[in-house]
N, C-alpha and C. Protein backbone atom coordinates (compact mmCIF):
# COMPACT_ATOMS: atom_id res chain seq x y z
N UNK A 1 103.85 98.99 97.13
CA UNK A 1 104.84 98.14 96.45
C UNK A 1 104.27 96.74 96.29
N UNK A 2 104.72 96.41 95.05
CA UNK A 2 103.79 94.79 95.26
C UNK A 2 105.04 93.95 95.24
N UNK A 3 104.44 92.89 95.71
CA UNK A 3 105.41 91.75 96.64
C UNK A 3 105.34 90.92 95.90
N UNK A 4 106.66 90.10 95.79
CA UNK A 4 107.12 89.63 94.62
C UNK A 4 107.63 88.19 94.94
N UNK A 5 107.55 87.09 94.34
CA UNK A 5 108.17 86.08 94.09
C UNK A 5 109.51 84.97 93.71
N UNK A 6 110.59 85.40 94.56
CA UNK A 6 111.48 84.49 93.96
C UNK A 6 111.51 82.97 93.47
N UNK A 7 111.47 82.94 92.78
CA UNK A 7 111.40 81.69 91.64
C UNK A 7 113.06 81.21 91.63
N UNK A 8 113.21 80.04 91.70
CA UNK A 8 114.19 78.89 91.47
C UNK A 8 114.47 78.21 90.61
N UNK A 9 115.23 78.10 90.27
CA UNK A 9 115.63 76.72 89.38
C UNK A 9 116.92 76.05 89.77
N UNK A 10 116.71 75.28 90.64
CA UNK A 10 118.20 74.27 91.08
C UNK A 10 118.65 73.34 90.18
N UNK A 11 118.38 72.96 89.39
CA UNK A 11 118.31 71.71 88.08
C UNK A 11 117.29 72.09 86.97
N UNK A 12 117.75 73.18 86.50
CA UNK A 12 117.09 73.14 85.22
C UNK A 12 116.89 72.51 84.39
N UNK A 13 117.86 71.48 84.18
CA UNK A 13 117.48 70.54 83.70
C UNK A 13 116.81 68.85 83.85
N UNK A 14 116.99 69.20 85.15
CA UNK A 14 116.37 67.86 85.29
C UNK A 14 114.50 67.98 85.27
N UNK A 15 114.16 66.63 85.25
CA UNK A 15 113.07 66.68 85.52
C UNK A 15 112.05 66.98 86.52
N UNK A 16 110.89 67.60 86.06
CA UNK A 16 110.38 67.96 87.17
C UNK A 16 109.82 66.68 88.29
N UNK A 17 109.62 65.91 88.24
CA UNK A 17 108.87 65.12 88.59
C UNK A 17 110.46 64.52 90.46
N UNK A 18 111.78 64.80 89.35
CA UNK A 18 112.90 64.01 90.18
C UNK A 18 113.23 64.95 90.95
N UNK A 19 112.91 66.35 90.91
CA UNK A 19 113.47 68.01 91.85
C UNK A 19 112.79 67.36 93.08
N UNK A 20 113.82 68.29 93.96
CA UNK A 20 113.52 68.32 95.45
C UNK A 20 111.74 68.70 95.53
N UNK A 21 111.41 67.82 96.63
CA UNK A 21 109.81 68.15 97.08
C UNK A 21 109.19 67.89 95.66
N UNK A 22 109.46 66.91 94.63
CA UNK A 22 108.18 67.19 93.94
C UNK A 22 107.61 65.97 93.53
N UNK A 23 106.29 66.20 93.07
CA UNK A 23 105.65 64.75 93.80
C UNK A 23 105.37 64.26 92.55
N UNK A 24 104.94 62.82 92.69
CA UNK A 24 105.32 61.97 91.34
C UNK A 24 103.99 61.31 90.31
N UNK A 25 104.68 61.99 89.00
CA UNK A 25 103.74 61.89 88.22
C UNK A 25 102.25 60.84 88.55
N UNK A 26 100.73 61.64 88.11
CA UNK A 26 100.16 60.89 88.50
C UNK A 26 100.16 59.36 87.34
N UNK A 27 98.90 58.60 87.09
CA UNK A 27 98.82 57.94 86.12
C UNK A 27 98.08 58.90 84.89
N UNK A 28 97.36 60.00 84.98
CA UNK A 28 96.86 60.52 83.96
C UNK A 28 98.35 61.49 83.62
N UNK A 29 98.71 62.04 84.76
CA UNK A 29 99.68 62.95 84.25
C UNK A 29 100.92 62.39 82.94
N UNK A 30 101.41 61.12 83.61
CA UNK A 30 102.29 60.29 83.02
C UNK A 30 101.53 59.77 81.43
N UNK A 31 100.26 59.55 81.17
CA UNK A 31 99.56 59.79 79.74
C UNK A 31 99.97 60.68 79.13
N UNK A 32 99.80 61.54 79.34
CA UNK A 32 99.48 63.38 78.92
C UNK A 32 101.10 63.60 78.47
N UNK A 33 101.66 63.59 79.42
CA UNK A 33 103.49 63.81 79.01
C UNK A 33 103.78 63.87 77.86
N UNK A 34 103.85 62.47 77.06
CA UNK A 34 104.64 62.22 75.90
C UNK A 34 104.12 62.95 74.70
N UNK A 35 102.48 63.70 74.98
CA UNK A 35 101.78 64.21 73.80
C UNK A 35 102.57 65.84 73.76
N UNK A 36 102.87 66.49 75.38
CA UNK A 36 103.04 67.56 75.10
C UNK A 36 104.10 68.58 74.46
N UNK A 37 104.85 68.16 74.08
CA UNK A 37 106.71 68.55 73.38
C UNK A 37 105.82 69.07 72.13
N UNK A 38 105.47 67.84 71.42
CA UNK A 38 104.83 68.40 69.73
C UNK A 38 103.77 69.33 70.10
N UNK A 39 102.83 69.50 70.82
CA UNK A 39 102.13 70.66 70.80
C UNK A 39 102.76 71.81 71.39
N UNK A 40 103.73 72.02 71.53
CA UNK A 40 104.11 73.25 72.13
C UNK A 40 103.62 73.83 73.12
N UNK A 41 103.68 72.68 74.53
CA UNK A 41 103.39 72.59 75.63
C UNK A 41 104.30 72.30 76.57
N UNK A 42 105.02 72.59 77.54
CA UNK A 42 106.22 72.20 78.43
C UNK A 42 105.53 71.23 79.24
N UNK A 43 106.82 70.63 78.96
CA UNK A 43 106.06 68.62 79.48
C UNK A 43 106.62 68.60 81.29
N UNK A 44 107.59 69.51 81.54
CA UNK A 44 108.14 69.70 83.08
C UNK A 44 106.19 70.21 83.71
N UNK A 45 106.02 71.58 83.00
CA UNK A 45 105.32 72.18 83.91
C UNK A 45 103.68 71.74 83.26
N UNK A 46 103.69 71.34 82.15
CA UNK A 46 101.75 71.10 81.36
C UNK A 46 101.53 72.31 80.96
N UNK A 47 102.34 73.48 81.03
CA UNK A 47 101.69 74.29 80.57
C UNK A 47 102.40 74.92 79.22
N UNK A 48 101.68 75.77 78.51
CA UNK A 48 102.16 76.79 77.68
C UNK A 48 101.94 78.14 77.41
N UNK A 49 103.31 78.73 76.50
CA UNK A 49 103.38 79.91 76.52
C UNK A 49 102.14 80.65 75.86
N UNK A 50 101.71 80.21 74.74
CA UNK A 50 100.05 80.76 74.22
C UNK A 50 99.51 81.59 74.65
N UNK A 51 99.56 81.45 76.24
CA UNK A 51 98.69 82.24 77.33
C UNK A 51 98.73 83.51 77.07
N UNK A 52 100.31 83.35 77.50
CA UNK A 52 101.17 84.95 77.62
C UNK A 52 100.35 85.45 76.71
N UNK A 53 99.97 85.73 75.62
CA UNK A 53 99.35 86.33 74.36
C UNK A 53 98.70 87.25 75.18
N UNK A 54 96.93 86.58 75.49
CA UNK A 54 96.23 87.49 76.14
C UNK A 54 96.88 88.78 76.93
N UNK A 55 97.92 88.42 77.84
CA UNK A 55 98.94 89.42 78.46
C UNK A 55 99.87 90.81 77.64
N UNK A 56 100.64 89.73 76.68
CA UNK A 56 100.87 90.80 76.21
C UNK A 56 100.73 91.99 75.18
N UNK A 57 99.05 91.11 74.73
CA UNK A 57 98.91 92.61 73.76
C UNK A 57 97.95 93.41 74.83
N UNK A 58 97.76 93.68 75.68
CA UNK A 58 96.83 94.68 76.36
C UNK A 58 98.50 95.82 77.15
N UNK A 59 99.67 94.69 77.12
CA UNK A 59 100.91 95.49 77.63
C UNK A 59 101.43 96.36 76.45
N UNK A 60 101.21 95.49 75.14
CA UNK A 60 101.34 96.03 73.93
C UNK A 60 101.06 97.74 73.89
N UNK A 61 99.35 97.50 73.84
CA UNK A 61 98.22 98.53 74.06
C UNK A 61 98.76 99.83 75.09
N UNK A 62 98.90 99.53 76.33
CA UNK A 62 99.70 100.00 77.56
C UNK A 62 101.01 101.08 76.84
N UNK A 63 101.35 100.34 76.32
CA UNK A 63 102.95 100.74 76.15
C UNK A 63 102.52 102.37 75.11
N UNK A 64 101.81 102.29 74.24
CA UNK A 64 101.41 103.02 73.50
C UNK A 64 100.30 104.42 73.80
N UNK A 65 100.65 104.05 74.85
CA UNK A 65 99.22 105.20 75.73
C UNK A 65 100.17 106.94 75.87
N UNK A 66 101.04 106.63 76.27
CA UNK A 66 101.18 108.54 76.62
C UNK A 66 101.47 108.78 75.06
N UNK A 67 101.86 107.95 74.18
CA UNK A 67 101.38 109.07 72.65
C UNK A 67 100.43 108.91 72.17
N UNK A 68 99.25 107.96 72.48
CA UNK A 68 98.09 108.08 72.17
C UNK A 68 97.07 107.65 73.11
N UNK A 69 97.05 108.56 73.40
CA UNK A 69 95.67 108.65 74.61
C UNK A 69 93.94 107.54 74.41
N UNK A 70 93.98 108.02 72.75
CA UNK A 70 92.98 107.21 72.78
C UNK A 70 93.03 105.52 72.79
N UNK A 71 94.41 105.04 72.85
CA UNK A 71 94.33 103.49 73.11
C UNK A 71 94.01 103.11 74.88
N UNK A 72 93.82 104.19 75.20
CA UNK A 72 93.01 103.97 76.96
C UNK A 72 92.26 103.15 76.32
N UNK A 73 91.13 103.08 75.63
CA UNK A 73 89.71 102.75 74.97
C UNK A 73 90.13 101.16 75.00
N UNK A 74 91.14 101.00 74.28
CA UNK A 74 91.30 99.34 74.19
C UNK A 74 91.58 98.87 75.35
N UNK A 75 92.54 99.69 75.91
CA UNK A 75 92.86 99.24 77.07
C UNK A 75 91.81 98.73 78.43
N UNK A 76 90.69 100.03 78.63
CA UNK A 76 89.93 99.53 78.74
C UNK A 76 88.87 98.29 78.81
N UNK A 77 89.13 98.08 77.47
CA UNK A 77 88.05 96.13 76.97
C UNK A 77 88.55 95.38 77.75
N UNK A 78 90.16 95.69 78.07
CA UNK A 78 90.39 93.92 78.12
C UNK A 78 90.25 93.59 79.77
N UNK A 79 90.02 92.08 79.83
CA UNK A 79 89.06 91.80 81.04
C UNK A 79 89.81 90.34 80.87
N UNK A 80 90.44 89.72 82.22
CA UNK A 80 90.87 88.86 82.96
C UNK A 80 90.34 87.41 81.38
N UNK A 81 91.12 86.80 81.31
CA UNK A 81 90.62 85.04 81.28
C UNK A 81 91.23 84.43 81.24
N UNK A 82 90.62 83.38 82.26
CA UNK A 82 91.12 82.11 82.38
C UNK A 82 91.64 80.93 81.62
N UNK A 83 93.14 80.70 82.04
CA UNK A 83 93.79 79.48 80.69
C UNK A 83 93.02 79.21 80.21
N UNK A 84 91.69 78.52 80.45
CA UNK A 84 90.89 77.26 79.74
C UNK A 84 90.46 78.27 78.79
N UNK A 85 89.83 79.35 79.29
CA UNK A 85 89.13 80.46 78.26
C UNK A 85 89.77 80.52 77.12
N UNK A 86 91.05 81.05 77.61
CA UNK A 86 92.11 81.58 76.27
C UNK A 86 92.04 80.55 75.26
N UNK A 87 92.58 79.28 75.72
CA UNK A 87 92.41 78.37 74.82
C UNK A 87 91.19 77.53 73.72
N UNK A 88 90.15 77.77 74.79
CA UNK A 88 89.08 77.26 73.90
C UNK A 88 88.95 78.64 72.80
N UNK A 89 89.12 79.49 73.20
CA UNK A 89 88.41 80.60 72.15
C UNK A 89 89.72 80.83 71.28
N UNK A 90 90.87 80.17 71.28
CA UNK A 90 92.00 80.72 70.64
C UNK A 90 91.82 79.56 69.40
N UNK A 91 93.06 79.99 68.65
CA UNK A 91 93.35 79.03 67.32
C UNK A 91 94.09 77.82 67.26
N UNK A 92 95.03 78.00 68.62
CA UNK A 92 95.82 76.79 69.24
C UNK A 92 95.71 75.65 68.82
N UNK A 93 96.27 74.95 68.04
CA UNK A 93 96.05 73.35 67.19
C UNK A 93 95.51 72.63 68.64
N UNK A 94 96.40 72.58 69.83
CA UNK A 94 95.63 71.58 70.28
C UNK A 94 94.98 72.12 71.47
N UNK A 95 94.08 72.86 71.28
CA UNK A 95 93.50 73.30 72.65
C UNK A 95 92.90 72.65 73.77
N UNK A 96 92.24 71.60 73.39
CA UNK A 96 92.36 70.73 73.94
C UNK A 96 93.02 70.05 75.17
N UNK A 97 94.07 69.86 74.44
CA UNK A 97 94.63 68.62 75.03
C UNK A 97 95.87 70.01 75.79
N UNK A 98 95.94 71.28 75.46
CA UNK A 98 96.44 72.41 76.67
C UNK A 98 95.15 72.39 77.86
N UNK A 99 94.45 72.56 77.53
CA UNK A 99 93.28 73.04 78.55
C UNK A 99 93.19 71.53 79.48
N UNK A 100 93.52 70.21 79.28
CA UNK A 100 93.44 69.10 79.83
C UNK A 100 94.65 68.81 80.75
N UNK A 101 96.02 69.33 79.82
CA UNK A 101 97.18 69.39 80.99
C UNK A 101 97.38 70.48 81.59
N UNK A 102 96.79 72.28 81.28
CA UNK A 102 96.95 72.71 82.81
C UNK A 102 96.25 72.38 83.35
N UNK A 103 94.91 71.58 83.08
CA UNK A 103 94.17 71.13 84.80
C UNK A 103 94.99 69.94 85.28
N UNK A 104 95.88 69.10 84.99
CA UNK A 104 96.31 68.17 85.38
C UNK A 104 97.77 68.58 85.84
N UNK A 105 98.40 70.03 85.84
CA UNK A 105 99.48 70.44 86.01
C UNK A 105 99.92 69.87 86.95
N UNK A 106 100.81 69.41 87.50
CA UNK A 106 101.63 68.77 88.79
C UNK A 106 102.18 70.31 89.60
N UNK A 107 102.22 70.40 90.90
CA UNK A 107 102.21 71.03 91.72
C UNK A 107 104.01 71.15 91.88
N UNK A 108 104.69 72.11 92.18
CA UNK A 108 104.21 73.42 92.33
C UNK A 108 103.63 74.19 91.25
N UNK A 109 104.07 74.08 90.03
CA UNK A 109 103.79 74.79 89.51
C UNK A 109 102.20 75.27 89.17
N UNK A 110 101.48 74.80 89.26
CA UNK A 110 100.14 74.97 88.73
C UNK A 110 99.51 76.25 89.77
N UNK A 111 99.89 75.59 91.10
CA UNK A 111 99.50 76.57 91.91
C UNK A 111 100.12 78.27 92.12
N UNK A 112 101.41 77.83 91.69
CA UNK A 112 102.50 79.26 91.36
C UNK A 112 102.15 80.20 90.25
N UNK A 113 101.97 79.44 88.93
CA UNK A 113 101.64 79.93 88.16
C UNK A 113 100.25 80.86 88.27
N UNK A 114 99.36 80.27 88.82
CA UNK A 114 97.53 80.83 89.24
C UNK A 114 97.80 81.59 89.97
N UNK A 115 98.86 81.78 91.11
CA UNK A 115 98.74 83.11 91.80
C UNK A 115 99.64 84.08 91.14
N UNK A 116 100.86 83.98 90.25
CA UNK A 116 101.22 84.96 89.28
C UNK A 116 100.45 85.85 88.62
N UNK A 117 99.45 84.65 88.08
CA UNK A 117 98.48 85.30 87.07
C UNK A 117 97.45 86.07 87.80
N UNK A 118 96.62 85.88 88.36
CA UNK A 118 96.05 86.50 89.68
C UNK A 118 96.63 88.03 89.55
N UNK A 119 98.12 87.63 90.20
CA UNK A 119 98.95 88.96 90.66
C UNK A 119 98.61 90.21 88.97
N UNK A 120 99.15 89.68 87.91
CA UNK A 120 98.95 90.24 87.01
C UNK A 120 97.85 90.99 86.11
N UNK A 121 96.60 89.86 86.69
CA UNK A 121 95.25 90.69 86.50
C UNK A 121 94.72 91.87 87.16
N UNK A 122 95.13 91.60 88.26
CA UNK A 122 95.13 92.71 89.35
C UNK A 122 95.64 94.24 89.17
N UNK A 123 97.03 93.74 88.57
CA UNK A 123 97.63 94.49 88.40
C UNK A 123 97.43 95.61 87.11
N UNK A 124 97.18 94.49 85.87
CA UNK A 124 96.46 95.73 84.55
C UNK A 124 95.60 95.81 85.46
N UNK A 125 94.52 95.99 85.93
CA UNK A 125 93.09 96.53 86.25
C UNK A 125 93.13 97.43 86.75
N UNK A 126 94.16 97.87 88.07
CA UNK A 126 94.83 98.82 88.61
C UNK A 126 95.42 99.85 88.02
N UNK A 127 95.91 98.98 86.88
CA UNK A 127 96.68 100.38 85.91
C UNK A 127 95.59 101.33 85.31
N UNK A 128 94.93 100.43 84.58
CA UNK A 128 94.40 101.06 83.44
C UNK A 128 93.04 101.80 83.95
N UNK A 129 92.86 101.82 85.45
CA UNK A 129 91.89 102.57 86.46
C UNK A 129 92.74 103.60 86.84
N UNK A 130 93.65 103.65 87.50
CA UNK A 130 94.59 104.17 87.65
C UNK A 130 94.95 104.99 86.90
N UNK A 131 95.65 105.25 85.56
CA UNK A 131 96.08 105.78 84.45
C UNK A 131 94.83 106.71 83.54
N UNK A 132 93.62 106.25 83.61
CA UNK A 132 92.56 106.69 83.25
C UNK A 132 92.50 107.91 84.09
N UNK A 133 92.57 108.22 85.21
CA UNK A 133 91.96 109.18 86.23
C UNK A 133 93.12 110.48 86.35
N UNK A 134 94.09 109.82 85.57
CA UNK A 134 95.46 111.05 85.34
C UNK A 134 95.59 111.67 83.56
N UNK A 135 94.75 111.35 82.53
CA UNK A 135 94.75 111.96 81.29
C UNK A 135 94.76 113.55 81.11
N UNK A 136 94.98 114.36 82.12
CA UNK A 136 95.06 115.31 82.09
C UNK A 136 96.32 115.80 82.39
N UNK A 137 97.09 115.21 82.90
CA UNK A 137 98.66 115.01 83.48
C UNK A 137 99.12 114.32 82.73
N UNK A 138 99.78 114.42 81.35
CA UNK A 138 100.48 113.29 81.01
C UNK A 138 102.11 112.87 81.25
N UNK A 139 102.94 114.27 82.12
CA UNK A 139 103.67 113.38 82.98
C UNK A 139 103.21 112.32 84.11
N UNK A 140 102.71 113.14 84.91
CA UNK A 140 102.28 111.97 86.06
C UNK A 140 101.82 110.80 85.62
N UNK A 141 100.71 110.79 84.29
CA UNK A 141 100.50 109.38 83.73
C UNK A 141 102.12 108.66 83.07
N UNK A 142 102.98 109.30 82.66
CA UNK A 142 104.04 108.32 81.79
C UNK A 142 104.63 108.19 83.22
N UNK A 143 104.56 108.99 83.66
CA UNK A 143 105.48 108.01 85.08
C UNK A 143 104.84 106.64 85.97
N UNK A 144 103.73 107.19 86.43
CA UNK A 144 102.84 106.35 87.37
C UNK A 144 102.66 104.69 86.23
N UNK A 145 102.81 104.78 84.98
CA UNK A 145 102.56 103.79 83.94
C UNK A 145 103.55 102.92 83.48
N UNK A 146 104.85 103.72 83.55
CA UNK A 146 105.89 103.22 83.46
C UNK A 146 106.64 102.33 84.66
N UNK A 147 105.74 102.32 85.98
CA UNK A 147 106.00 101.90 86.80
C UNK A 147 105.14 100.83 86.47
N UNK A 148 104.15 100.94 86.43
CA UNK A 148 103.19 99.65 86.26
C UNK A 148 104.01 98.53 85.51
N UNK A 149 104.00 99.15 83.87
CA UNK A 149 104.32 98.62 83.11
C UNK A 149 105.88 97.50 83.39
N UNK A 150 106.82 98.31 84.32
CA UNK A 150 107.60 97.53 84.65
C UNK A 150 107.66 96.32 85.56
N UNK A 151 106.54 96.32 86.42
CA UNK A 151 106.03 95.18 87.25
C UNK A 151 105.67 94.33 86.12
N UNK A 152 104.67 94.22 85.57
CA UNK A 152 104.23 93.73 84.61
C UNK A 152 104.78 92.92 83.83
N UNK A 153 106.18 93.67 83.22
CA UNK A 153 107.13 92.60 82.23
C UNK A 153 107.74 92.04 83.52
N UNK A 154 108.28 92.25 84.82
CA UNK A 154 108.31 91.53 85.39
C UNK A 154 107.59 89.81 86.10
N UNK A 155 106.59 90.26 86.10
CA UNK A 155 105.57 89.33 86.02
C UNK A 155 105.35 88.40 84.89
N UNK A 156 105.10 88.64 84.15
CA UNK A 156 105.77 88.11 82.78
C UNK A 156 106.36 87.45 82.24
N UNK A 157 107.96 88.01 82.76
CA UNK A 157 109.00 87.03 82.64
C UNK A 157 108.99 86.02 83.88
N UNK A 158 108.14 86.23 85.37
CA UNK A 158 107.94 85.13 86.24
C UNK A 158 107.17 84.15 85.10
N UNK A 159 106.17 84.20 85.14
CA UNK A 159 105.39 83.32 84.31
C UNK A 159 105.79 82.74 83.13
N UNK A 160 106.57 83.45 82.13
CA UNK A 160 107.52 82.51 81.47
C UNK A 160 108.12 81.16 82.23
N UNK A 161 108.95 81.60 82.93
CA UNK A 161 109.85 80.69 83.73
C UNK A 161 109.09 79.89 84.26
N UNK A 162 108.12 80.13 85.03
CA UNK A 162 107.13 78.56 85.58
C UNK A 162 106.63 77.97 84.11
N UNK A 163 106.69 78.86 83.39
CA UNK A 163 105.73 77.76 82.37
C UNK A 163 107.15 76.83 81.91
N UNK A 164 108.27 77.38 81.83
CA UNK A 164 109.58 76.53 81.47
C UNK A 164 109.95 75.95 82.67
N UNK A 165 109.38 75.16 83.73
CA UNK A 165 109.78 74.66 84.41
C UNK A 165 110.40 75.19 85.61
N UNK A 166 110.69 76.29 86.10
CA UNK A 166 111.34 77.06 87.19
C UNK A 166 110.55 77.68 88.37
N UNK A 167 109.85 76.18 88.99
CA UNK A 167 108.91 76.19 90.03
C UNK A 167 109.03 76.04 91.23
N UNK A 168 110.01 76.30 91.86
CA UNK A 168 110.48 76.34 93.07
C UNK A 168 110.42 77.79 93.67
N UNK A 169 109.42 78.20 94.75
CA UNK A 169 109.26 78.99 95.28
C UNK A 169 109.59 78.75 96.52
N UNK A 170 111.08 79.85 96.72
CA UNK A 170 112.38 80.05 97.94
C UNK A 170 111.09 80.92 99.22
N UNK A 171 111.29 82.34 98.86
CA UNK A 171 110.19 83.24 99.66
C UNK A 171 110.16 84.13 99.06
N UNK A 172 109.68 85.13 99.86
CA UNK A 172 109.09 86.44 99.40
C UNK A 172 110.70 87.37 98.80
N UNK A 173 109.95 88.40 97.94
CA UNK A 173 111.92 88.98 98.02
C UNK A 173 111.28 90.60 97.11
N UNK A 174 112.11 91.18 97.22
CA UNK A 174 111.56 92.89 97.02
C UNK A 174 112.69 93.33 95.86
N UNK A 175 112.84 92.41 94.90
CA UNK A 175 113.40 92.99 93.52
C UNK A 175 112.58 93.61 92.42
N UNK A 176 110.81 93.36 92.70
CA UNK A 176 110.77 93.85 91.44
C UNK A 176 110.13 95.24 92.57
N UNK A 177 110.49 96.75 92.57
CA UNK A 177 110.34 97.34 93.27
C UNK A 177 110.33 98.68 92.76
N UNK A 178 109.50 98.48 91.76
CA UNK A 178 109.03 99.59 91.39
C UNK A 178 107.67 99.67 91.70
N UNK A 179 107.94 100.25 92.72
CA UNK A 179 106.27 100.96 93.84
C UNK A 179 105.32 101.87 92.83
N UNK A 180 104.01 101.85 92.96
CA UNK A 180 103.26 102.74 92.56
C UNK A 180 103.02 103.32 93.22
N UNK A 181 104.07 104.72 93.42
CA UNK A 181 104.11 105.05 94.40
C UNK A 181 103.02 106.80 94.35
N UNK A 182 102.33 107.31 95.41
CA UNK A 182 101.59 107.78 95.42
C UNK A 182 102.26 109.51 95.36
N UNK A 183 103.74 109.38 95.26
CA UNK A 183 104.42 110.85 95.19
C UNK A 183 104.51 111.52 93.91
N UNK A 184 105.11 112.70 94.31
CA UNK A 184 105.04 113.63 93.25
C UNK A 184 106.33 112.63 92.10
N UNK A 185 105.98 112.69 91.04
CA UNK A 185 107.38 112.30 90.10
C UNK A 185 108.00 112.63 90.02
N UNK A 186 108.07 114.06 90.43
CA UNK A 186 109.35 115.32 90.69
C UNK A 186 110.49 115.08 91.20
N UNK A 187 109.31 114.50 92.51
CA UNK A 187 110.89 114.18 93.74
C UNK A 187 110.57 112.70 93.93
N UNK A 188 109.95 112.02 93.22
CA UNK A 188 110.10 110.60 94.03
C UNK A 188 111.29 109.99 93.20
N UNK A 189 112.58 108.94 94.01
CA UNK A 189 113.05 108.95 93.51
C UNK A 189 113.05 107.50 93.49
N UNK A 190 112.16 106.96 93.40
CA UNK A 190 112.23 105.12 93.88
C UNK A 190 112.38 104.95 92.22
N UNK A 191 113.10 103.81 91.87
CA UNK A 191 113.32 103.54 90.81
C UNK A 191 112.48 102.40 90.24
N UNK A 192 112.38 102.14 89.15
CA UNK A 192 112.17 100.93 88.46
C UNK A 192 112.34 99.57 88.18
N UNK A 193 111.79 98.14 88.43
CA UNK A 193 112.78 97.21 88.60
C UNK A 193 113.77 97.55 86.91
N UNK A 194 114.52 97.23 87.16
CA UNK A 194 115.67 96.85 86.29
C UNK A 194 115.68 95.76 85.72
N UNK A 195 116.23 95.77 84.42
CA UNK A 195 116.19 94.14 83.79
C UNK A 195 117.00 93.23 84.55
N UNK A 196 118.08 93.83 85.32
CA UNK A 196 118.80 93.46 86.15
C UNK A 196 117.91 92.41 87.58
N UNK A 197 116.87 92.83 87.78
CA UNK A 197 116.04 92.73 89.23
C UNK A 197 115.07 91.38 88.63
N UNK A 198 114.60 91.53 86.99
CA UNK A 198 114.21 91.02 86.60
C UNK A 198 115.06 88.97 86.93
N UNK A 199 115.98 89.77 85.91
CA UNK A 199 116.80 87.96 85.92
C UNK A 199 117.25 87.70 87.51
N UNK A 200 117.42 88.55 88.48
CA UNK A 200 117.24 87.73 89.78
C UNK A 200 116.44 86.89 90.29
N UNK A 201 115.13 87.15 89.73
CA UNK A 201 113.92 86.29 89.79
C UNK A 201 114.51 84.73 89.64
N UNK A 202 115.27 84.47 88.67
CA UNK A 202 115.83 82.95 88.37
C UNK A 202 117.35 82.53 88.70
N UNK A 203 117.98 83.71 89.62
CA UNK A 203 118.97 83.61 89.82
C UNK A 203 119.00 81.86 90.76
């Protein structure tokens, strides 16, 4: 089962800088701010959604596998990169000046966000190793995948939310709990997180 993150938001709207425990803009950070709204960058957290991209077309890819087997192949290619990566090699008007405020991200989030993502690389790599070694079973693969896959948009929608500001990490918590689990699909009866398990994440 992978272990999961409750994420906060006590003041969604307020600023990040004025939330409990959070520490105050530096002098570069306080530069950087006023540029990021027009680039379509969240000025709470420095970061943006852009990222997600890389993520979700390989989930895209994923999703499309027990009716076509041969998108394993794509699935396959894809290989971990890092914000800065995405951005320099992407089309992003200001890549730049993204790749300059997540390194300057203000804490928590920067650090929350990097171990999300972490969690999520891990996690396709697992799958699509995983899922590869069952093409001969294509129940056991739509099950064992569909579990993945649901961590995943879970994860996902964590990382949304830090990138919108919802960086307060409470503790550990076992909603998204759909185990990859090593039983028959027959009888296992552990379920899936739920979209339900999902929005607890920001409850």
């Amino acid at each position: 089962m992978m272990n999961a993150l409750k994420i906060s938001d006590s003041a969604p709207d307020a600023d990040m800088a004025s939330a409990p425990h959070a520490r105050p803009l530096t002098a570069r950070q306080a530069a950087l701010k006023p540029r990021l709204t027009a680039a379509n960058i969240n000025e709470k957290s420095f970061l943006a959604t852009d990222y997600l991209n890389h993520f979700n077309e390989v989930v895209m890819l994923l999703e499309m596998v027990p009716d076509m087997l041969d998108m394993l192949e794509d699935c396959a290619d894809w290989t971990p990169k890092t914000y800065q990566k995405h951005f320099a090699d992407s089309g992003f008007a200001d890549k730049a000046l993204a790749i300059e405020a997540y390194e300057n991200a203000p804490e928590p989030s920067r650090t929350l966000f990097d171990d999300l993502t972490q969690r999520l690389n891990t996690l396709i790599l697992d799958a699509v190793a995983d899922i590869t070694a069952l093409v001969d079973d294509r129940e056991a693969l739509s099950y064992r995948l569909e579990a993945y896959l649901s961590d995943m948009r879970a994860l996902l929608s964590a990382l949304n939310g830090v990138i919108h500001g919802k960086t307060h990490m409470d503790e550990d918590l076992n909603h998204m709990s759909s185990a990859i689990s090593e039983k028959d699909p027959s009888t296992d009866t552990t379920e899936a997180a739920s979209q339900a398990d999902i929005d607890a994440l920001f409850d």
